[in-house]
PDB file of N, CA and C in Angstrom:
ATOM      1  N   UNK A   1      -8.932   9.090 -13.582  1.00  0.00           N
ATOM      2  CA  UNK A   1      -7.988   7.985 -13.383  1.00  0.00           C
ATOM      3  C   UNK A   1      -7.358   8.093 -11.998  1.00  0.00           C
ATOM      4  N   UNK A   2      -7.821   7.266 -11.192  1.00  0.00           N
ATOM      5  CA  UNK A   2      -6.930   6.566 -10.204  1.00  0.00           C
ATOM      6  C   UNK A   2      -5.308   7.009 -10.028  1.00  0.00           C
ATOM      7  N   UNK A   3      -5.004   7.744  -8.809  1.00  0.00           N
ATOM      8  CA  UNK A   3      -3.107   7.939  -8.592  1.00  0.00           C
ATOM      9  C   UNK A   3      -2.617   7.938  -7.547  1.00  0.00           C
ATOM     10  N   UNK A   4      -1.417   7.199  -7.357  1.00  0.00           N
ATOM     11  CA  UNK A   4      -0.789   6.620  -5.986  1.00  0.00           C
ATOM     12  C   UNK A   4       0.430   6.504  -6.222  1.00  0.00           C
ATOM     13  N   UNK A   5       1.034   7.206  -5.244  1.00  0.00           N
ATOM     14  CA  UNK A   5       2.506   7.370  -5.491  1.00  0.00           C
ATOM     15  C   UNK A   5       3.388   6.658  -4.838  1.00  0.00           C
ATOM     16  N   UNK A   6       4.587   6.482  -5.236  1.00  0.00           N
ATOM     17  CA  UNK A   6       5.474   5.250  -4.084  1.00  0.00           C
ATOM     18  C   UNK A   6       6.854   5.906  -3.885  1.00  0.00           C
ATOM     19  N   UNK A   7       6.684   6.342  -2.830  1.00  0.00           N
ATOM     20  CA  UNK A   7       8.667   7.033  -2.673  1.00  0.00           C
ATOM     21  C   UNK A   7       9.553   5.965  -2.733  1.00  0.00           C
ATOM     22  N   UNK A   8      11.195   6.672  -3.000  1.00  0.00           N
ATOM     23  CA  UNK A   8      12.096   5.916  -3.408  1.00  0.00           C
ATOM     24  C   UNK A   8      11.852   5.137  -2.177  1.00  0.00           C
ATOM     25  N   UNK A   9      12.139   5.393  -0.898  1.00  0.00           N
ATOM     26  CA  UNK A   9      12.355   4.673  -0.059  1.00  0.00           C
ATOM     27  C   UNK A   9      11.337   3.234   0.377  1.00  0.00           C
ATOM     28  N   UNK A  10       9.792   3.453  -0.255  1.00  0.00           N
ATOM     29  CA  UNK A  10       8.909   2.353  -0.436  1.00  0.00           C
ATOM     30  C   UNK A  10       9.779   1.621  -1.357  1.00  0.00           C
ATOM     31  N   UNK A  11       9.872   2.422  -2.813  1.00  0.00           N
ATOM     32  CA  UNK A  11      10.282   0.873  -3.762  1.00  0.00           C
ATOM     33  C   UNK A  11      11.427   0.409  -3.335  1.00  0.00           C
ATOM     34  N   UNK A  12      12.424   0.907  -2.599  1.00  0.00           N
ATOM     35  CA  UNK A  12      13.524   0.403  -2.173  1.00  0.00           C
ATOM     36  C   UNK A  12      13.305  -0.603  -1.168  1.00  0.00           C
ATOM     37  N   UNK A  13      12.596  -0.868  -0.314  1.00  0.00           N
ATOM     38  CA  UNK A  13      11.963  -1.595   0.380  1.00  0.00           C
ATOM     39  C   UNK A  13      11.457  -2.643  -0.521  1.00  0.00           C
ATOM     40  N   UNK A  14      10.343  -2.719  -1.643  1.00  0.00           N
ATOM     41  CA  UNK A  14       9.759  -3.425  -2.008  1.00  0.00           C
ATOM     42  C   UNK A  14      10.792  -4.311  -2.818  1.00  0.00           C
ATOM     43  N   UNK A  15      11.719  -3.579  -3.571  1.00  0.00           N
ATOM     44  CA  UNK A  15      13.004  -4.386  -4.680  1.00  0.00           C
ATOM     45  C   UNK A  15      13.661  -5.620  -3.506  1.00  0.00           C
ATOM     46  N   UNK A  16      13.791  -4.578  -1.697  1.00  0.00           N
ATOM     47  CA  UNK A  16      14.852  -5.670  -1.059  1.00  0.00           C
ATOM     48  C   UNK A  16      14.145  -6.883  -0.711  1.00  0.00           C
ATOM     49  N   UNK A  17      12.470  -6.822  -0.653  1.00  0.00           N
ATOM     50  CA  UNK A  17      11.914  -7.733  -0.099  1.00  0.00           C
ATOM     51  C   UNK A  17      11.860  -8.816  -1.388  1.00  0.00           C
ATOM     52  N   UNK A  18      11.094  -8.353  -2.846  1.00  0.00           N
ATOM     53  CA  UNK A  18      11.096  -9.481  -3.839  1.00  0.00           C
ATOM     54  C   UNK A  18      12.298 -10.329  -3.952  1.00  0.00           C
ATOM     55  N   UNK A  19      13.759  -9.225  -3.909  1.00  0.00           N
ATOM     56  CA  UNK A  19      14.825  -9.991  -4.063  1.00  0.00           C
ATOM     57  C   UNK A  19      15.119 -11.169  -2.851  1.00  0.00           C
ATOM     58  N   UNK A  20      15.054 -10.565  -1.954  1.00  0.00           N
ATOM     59  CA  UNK A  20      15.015 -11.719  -0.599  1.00  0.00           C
ATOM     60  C   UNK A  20      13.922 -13.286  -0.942  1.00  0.00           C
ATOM     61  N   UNK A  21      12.773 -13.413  -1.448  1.00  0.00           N
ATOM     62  CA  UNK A  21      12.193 -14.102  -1.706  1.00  0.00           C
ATOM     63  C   UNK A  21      12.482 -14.479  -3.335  1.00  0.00           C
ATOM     64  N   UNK A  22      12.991 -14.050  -3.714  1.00  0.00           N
ATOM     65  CA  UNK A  22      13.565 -14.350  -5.300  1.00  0.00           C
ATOM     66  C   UNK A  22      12.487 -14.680  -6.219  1.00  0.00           C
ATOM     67  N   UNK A  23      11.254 -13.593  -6.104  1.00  0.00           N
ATOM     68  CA  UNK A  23      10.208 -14.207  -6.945  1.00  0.00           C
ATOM     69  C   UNK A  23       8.976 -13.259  -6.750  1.00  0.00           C
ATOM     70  N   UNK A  24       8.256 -12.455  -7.407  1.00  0.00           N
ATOM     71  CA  UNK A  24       7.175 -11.894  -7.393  1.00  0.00           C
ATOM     72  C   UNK A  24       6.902 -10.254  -8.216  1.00  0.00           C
ATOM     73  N   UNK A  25       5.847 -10.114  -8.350  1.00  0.00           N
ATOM     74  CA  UNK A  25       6.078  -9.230  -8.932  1.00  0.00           C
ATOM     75  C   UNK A  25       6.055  -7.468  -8.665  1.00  0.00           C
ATOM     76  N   UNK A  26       5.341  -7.489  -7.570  1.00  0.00           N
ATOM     77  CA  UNK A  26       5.269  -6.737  -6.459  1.00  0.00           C
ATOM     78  C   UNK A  26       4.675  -6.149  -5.313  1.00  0.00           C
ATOM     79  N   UNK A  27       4.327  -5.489  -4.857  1.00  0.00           N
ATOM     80  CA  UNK A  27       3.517  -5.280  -3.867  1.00  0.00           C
ATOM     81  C   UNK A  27       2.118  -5.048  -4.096  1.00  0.00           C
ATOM     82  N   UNK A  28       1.268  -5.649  -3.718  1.00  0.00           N
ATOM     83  CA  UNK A  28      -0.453  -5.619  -3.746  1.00  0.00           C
ATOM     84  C   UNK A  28      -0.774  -4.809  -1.884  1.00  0.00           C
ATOM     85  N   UNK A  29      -2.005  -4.124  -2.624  1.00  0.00           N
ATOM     86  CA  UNK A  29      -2.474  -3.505  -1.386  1.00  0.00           C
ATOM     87  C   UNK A  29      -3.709  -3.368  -1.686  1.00  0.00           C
ATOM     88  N   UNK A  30      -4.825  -3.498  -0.629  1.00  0.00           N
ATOM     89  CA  UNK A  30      -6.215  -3.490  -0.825  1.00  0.00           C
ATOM     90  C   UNK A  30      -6.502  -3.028   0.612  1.00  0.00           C
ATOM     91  N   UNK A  31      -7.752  -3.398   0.864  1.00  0.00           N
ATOM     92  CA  UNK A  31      -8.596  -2.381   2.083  1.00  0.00           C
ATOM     93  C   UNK A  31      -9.170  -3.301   2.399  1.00  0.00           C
ATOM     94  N   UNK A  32      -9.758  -3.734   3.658  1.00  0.00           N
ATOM     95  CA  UNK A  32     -10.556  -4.624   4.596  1.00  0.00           C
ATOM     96  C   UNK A  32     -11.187  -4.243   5.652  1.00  0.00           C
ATOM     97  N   UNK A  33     -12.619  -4.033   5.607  1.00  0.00           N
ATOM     98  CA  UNK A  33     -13.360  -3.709   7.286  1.00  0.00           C
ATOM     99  C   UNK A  33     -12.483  -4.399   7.860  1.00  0.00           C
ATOM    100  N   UNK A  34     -12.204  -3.349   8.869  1.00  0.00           N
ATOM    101  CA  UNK A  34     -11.893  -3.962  10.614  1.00  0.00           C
ATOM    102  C   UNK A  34     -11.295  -2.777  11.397  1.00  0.00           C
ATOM    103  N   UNK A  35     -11.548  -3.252  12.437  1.00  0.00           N
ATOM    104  CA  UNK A  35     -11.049  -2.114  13.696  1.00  0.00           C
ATOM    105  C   UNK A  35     -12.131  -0.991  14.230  1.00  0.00           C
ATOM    106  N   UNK A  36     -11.680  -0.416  14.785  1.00  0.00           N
ATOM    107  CA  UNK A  36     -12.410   0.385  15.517  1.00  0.00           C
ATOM    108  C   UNK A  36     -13.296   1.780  14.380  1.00  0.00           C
ATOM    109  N   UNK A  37     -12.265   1.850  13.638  1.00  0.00           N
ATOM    110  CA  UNK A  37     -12.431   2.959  12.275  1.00  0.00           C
ATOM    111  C   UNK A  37     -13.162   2.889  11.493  1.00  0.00           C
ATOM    112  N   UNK A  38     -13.154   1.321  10.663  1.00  0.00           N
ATOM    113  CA  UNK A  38     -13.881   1.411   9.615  1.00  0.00           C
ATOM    114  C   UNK A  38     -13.109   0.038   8.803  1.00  0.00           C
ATOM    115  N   UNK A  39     -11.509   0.653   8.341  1.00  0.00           N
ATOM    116  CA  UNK A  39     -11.137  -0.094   7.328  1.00  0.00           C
ATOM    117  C   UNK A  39      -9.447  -0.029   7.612  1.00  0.00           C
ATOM    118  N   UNK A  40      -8.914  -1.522   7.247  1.00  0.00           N
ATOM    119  CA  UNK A  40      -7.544  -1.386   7.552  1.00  0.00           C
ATOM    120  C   UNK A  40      -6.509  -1.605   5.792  1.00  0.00           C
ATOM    121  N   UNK A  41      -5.845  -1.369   5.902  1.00  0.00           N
ATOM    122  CA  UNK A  41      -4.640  -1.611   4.969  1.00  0.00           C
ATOM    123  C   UNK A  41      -4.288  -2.947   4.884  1.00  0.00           C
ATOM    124  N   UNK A  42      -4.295  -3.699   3.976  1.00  0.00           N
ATOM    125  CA  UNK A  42      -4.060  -5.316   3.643  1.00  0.00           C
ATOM    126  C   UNK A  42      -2.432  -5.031   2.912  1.00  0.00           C
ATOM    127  N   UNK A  43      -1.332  -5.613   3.416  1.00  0.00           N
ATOM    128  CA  UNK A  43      -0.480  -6.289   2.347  1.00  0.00           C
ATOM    129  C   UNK A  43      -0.245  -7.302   1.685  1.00  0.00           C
ATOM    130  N   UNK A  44       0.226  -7.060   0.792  1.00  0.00           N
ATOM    131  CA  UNK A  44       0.888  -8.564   0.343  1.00  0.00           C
ATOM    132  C   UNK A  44       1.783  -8.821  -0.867  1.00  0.00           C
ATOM    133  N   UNK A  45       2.344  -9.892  -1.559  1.00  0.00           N
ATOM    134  CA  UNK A  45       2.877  -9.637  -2.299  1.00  0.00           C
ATOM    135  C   UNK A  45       2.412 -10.367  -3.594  1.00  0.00           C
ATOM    136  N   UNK A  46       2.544  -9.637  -4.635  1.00  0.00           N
ATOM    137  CA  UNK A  46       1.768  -9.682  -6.420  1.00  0.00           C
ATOM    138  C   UNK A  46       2.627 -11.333  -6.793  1.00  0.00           C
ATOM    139  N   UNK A  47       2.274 -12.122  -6.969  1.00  0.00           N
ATOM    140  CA  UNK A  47       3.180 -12.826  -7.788  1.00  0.00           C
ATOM    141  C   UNK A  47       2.821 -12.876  -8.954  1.00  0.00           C
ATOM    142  N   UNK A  48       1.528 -12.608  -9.209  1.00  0.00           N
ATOM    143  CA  UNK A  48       0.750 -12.491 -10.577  1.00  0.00           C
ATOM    144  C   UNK A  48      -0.078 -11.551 -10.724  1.00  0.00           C
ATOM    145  N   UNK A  49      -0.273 -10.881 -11.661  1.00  0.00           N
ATOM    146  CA  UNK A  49      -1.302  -9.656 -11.361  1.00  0.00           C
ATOM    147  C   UNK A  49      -2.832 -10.428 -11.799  1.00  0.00           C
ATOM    148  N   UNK A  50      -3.617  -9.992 -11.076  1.00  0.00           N
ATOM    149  CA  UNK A  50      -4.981 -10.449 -11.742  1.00  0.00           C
ATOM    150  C   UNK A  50      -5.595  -9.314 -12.460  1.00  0.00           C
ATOM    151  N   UNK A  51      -6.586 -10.334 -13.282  1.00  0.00           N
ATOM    152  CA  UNK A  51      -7.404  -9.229 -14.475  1.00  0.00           C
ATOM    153  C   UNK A  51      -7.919  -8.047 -14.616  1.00  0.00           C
ATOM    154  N   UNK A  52      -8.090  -7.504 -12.834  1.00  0.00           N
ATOM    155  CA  UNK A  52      -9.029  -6.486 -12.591  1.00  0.00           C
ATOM    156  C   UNK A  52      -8.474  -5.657 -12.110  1.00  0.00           C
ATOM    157  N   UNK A  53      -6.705  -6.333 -11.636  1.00  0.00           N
ATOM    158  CA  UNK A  53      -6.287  -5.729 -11.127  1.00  0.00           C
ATOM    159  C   UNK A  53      -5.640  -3.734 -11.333  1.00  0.00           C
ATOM    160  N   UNK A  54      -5.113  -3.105 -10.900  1.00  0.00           N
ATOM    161  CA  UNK A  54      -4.660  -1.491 -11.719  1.00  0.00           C
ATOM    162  C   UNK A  54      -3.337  -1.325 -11.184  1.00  0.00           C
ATOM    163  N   UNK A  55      -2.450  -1.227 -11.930  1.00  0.00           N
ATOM    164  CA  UNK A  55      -0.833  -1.351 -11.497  1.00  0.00           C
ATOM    165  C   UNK A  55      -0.069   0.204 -11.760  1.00  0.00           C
ATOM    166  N   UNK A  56       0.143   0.112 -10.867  1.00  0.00           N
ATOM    167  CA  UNK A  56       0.832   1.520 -10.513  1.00  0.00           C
ATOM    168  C   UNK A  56       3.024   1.187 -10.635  1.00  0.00           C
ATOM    169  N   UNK A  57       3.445   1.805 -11.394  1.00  0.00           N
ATOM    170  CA  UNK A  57       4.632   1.954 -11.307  1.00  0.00           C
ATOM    171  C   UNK A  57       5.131   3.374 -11.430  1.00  0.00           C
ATOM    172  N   UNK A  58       6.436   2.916 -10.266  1.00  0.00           N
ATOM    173  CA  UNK A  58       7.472   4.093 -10.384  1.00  0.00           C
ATOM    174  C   UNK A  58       8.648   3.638  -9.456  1.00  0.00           C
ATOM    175  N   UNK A  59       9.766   4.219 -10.031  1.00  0.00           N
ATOM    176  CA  UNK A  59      11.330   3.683  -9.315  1.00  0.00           C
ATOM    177  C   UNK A  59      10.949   2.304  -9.589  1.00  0.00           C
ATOM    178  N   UNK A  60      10.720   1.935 -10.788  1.00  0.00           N
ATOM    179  CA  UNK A  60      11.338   0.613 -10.916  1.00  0.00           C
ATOM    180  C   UNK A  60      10.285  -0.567 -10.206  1.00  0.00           C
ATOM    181  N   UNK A  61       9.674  -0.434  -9.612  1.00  0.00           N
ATOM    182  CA  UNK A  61       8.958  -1.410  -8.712  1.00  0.00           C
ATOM    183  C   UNK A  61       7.118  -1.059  -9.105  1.00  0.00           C
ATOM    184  N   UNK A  62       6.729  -2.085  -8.824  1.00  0.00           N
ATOM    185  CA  UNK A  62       5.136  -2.154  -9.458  1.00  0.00           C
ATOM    186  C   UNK A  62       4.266  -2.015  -7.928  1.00  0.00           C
ATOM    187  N   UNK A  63       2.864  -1.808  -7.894  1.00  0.00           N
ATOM    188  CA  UNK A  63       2.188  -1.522  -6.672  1.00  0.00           C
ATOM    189  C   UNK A  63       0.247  -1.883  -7.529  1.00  0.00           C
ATOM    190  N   UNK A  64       0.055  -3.372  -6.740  1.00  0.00           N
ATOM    191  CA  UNK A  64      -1.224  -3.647  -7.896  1.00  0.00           C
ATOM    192  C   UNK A  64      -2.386  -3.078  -6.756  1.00  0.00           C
ATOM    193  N   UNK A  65      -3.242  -2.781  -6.860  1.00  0.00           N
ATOM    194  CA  UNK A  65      -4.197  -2.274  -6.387  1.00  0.00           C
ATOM    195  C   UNK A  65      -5.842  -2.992  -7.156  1.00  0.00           C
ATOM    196  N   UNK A  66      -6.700  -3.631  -5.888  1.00  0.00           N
ATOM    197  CA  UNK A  66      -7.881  -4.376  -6.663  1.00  0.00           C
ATOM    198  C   UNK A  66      -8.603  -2.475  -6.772  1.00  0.00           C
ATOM    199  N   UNK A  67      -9.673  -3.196  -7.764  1.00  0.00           N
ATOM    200  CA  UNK A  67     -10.816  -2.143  -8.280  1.00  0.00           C
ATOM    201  C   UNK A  67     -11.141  -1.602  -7.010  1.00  0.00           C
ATOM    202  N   UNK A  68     -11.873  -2.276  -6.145  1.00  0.00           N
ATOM    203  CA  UNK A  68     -12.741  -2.130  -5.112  1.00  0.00           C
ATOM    204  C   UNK A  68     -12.009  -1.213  -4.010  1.00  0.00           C
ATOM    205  N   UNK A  69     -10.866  -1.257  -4.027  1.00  0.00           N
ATOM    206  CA  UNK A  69      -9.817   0.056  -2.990  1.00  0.00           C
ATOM    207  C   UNK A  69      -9.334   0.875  -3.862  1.00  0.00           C
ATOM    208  N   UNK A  70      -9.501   1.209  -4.978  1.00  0.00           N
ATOM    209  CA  UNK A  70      -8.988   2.392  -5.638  1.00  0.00           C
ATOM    210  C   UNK A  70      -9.679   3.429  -5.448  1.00  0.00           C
ATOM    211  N   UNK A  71     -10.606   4.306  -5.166  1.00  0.00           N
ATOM    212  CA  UNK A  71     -11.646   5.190  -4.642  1.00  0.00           C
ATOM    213  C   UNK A  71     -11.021   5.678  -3.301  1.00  0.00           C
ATOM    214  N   UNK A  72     -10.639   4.441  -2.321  1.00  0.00           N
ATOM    215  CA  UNK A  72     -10.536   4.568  -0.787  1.00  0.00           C
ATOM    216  C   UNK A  72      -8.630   5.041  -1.145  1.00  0.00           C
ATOM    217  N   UNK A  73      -8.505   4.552  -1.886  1.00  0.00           N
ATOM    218  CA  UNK A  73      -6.289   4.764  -1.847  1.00  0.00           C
ATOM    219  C   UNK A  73      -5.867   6.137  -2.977  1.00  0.00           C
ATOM    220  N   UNK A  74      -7.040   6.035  -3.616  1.00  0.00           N
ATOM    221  CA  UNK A  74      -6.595   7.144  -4.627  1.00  0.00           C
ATOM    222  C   UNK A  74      -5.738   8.511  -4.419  1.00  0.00           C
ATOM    223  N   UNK A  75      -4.778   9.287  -4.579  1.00  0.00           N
ATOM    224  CA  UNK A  75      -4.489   9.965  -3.897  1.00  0.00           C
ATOM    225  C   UNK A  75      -2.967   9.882  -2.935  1.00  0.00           C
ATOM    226  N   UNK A  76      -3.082   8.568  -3.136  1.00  0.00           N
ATOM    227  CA  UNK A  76      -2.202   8.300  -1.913  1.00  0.00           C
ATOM    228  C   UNK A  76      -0.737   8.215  -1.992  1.00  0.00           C
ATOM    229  N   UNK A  77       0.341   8.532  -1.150  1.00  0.00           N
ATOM    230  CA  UNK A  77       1.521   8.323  -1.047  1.00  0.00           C
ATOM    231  C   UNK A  77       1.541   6.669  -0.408  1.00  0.00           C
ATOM    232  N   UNK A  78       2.606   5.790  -0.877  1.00  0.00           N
ATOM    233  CA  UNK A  78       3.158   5.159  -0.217  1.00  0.00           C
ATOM    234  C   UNK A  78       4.429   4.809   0.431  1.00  0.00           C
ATOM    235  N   UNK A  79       4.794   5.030   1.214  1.00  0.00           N
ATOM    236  CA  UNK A  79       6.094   5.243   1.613  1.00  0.00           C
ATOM    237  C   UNK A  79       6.532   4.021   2.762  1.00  0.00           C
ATOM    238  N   UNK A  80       8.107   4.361   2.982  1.00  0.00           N
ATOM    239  CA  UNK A  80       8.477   2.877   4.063  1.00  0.00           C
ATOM    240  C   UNK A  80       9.337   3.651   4.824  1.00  0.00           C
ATOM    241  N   UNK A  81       9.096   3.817   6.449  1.00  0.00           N
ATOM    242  CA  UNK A  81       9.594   4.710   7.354  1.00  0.00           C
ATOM    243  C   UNK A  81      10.289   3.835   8.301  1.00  0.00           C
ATOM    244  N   UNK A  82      11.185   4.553   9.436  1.00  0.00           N
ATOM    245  CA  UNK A  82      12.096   3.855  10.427  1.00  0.00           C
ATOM    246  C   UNK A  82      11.728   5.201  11.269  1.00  0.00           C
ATOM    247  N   UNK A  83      10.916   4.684  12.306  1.00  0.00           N
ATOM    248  CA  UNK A  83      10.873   5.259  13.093  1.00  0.00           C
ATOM    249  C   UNK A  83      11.539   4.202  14.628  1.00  0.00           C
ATOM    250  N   UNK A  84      12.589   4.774  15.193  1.00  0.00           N
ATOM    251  CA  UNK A  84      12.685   4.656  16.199  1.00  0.00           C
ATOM    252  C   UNK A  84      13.329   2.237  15.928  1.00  0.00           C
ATOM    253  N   UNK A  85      12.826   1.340  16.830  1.00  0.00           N
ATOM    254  CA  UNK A  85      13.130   0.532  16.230  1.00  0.00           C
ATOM    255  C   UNK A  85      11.939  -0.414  15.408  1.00  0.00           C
ATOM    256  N   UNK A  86      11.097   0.708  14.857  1.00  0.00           N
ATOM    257  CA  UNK A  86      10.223   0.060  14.175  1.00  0.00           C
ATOM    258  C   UNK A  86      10.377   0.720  12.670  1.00  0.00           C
ATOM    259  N   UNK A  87       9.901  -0.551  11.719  1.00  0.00           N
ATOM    260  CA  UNK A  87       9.696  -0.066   9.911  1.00  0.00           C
ATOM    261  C   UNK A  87       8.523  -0.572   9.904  1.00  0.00           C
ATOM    262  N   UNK A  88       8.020   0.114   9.143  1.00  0.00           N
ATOM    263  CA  UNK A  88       6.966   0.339   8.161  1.00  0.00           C
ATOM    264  C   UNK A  88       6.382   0.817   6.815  1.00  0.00           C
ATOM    265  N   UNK A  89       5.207   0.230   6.505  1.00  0.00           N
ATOM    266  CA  UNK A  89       4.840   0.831   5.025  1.00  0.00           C
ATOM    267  C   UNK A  89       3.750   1.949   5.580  1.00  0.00           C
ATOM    268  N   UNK A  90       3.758   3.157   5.018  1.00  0.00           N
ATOM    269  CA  UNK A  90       3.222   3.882   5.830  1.00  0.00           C
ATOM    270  C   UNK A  90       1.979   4.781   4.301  1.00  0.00           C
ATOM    271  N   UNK A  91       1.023   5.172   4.939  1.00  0.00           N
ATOM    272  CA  UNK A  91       0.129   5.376   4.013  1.00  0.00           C
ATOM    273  C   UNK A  91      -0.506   6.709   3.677  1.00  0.00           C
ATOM    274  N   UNK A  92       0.225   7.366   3.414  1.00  0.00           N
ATOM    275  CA  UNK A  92      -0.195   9.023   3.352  1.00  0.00           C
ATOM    276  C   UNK A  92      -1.314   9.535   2.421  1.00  0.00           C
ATOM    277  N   UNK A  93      -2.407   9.015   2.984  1.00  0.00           N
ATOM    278  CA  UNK A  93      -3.814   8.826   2.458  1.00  0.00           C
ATOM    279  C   UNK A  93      -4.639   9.901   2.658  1.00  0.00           C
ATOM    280  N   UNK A  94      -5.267  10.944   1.412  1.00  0.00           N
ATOM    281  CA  UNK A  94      -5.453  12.397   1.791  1.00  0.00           C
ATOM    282  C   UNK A  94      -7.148  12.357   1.971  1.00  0.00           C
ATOM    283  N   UNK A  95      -7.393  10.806   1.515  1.00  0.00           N
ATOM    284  CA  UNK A  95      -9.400  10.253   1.238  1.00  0.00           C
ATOM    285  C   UNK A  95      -9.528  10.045   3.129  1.00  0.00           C
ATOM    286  N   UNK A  96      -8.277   9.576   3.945  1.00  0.00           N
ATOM    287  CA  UNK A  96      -8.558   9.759   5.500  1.00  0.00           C
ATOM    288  C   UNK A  96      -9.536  10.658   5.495  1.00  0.00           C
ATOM    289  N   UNK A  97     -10.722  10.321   6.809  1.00  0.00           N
ATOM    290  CA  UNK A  97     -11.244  11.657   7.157  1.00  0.00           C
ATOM    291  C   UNK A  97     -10.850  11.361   9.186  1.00  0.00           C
ATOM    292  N   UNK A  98     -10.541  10.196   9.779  1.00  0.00           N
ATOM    293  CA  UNK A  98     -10.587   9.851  10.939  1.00  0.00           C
ATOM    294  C   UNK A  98      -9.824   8.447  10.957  1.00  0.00           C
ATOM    295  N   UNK A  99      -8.783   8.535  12.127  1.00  0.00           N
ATOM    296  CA  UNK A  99      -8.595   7.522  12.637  1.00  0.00           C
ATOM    297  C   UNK A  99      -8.341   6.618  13.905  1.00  0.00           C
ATOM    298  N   UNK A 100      -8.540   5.272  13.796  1.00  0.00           N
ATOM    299  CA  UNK A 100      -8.389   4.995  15.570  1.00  0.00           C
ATOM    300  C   UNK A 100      -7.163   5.329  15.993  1.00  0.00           C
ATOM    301  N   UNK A 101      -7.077   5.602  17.407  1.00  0.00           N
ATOM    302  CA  UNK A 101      -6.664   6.324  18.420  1.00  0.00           C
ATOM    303  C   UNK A 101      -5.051   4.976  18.028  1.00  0.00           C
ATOM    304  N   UNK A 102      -4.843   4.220  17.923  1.00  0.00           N
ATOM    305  CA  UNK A 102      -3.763   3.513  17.715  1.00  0.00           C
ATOM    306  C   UNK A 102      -3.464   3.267  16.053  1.00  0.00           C
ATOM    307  N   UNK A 103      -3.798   3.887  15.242  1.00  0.00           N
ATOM    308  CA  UNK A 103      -3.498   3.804  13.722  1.00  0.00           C
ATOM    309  C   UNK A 103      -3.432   2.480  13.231  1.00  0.00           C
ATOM    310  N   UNK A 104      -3.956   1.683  13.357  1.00  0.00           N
ATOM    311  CA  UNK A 104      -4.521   0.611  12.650  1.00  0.00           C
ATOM    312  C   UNK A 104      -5.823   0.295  11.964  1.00  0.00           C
ATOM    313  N   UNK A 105      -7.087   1.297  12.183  1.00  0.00           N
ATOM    314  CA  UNK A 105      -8.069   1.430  10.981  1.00  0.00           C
ATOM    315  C   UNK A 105      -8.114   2.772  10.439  1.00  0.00           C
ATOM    316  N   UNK A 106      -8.902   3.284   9.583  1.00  0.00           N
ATOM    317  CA  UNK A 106      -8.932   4.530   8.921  1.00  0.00           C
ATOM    318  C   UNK A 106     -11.115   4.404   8.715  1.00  0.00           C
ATOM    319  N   UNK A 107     -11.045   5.649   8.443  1.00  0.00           N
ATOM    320  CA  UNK A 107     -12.119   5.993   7.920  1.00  0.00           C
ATOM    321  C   UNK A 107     -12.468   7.063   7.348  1.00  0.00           C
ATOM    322  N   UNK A 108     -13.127   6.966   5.662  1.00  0.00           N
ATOM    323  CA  UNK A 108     -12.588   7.644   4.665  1.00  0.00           C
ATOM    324  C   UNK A 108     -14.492   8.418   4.219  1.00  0.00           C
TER     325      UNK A 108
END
């Protein structure tokens, strides 16, 4: 079985964003060729879960994941960082084996 973890500070992030939009159910994440690497990180947000989908909860907040990226995310932390004057959802992915030189693809 498939496992992916979400620190407080992700779902805290994810609760301020649904509430700001007043509607959804929570964060979806999947995988997409592109970049220099291989494959990038897709967000978005759940308003409905679909059939195939595999839902991960903890702290309160849900994280849907399609079939087809569970293999590539398995493993994984998700977390939401402040570095400097940038935030992010950040992906502490241990299936990495390489990535581009600017962290926007991975390859697993």
């Amino acid at each position: 079985m498939a496992h992916l973890t979400i620190t407080t500070a992700a779902a805290d992030q994810i609760r301020r964003v649904l509430d700001e939009r007043g509607h959804g159910l929570g964060l979806r994440v999947s995988v997409k060729p592109s970049g220099c690497s291989g494959y990038s990180y897709v967000l978005d947000f759940a308003d409905e879960a679909a059939n195939d989908d595999v839902c991960f909860e903890e702290h309160g907040v849900q994280v849907f994941v399609a079939p087809d990226a569970l293999e590539m995310l398995d493993g994984s932390e998700v977390d939401y960082v402040n570095e400097g004057l940038n935030r992010f959802f950040r992906f502490n992915n241990p299936n990495v084996k390489d990535q581009c030189g600017c962290g926007e693809s991975f390859t697993v």
